[in-house]
Protein backbone atom coordinates (compact mmCIF):
# COMPACT_ATOMS: atom_id res chain seq x y z
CA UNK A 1 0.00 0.00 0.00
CA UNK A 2 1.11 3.67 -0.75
CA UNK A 3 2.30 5.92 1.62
CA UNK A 4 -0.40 7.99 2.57
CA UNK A 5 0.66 11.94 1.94
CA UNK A 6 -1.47 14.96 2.41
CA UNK A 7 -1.48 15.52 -1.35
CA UNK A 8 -2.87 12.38 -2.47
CA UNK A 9 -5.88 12.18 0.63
CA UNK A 10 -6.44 16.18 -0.61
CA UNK A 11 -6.77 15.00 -4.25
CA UNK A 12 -9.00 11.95 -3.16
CA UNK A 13 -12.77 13.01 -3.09
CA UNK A 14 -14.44 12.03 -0.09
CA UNK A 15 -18.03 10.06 0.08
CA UNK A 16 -20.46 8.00 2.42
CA UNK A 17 -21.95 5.78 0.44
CA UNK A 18 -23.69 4.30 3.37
CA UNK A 19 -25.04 7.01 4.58
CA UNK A 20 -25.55 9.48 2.08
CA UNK A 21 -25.73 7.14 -0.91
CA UNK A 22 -26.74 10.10 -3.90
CA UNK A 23 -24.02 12.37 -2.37
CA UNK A 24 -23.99 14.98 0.09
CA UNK A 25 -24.71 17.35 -1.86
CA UNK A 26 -28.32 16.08 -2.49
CA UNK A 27 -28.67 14.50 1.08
CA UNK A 28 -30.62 17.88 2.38
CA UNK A 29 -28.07 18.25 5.30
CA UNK A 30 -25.24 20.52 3.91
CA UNK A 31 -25.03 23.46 2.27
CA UNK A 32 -23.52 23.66 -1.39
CA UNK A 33 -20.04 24.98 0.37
CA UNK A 34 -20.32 22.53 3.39
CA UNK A 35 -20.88 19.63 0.39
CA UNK A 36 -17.90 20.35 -1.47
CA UNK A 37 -15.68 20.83 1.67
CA UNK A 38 -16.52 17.70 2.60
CA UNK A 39 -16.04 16.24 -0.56
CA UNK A 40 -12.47 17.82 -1.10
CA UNK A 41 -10.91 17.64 2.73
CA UNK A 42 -12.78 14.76 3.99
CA UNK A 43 -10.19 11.93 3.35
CA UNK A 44 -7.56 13.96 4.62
CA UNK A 45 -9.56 15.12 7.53
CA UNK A 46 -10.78 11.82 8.54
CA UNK A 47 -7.06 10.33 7.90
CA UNK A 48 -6.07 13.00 10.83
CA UNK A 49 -8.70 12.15 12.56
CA UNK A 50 -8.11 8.00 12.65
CA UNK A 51 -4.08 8.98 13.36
CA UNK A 52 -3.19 7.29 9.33
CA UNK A 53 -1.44 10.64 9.45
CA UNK A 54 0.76 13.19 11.57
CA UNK A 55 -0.56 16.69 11.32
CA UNK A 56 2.63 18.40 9.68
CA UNK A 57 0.82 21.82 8.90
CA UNK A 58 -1.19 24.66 10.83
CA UNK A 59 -4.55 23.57 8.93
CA UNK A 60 -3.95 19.83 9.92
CA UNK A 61 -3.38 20.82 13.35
CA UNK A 62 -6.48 23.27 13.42
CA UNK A 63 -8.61 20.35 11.98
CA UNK A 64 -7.52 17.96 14.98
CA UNK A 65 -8.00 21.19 17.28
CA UNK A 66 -11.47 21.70 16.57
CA UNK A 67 -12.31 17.70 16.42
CA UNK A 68 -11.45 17.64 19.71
CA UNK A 69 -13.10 20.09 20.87
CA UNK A 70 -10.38 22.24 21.76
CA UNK A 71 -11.34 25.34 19.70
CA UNK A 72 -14.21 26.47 17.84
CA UNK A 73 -14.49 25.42 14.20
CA UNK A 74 -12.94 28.07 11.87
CA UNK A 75 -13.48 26.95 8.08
CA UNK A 76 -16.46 25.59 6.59
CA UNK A 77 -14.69 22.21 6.38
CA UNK A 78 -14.06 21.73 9.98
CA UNK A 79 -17.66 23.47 10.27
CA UNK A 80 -18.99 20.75 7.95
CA UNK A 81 -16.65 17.71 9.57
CA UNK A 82 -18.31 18.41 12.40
CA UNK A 83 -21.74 18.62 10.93
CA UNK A 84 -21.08 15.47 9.29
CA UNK A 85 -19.70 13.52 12.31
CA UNK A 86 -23.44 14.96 14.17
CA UNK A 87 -25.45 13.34 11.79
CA UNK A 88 -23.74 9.91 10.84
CA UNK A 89 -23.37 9.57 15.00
CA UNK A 90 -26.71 10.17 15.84
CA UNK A 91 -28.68 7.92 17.95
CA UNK A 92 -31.38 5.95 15.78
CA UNK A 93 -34.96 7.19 16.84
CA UNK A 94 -37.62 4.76 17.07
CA UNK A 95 -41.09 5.51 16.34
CA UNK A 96 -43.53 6.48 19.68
CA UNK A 97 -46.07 4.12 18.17
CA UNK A 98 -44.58 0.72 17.64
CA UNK A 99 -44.53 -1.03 14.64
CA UNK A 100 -48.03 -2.44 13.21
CA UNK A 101 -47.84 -4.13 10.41
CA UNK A 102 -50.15 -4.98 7.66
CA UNK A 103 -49.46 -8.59 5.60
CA UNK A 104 -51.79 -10.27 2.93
CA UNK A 105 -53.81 -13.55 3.61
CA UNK A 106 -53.74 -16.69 1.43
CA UNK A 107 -56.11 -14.79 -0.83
CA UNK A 108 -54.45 -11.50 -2.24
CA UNK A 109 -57.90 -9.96 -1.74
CA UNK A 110 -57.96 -10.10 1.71
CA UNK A 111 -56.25 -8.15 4.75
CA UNK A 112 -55.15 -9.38 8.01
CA UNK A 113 -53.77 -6.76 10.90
CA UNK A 114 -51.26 -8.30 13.46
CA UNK A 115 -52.73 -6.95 16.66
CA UNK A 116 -53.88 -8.22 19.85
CA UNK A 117 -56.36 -5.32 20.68
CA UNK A 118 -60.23 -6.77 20.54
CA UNK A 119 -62.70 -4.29 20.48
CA UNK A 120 -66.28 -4.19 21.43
CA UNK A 121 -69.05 -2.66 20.08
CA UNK A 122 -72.06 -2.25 21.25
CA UNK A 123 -75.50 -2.39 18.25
């Protein structure tokens, strides 16, 4: 494998397939300058994140600053990192209703509910 340099992660172009599988750019969640950030520094950020590589300059060390936590992001790609890193870290909501499903019988015409709630009504 290839020595990993800051040149070649900049030159890389960064996506989440898994997560934001059309891009991030048509995800909803960034910005058109947040997108592209993240799409030009995000291998290099996330190589200085995972320690693949030593923070040689003063905007590699101001990335790792503001990842952890010890300053205030600056530039829209630490801005957007940290956006980023929000929203793929997120705790998975589950829905306040439960899950009630609807499934088809032996006929296709007909419609069973799975649920143990009997009801009765008075004529």
């Amino acid at each position: 494998m290839a020595k990993l340099t800051r040149e070649s992660l900049v030159a890389r172009v960064f996506s989440d397939p898994k997560n934001y599988p059309y891009g991030f750019s048509r995800s909803g969640d960034f910005s058109i300058g947040e997108s592209k950030a993240l799409s030009q520094y995000g291998c290099l950020i996330a190589a200085l994140a995972d320690g693949l590589l030593e923070a040689t300059t003063e905007e590699d060390k101001s990335y790792l600053a503001s990842l952890h936590g010890e300053k205030a992001p600056a530039t829209i790609a630490e801005k957007a990192w940290l956006k980023y890193q929000k929203r793929i870290n997120r705790p998975k909501m589950g829905s306040i209703y439960g899950s009630h499903r609807t499934s088809l019988g032996e006929d296709d015409d007909s419609v069973v509910e799975d649920s143990d709630i009997e009801i009765e009504m008075d004529d």
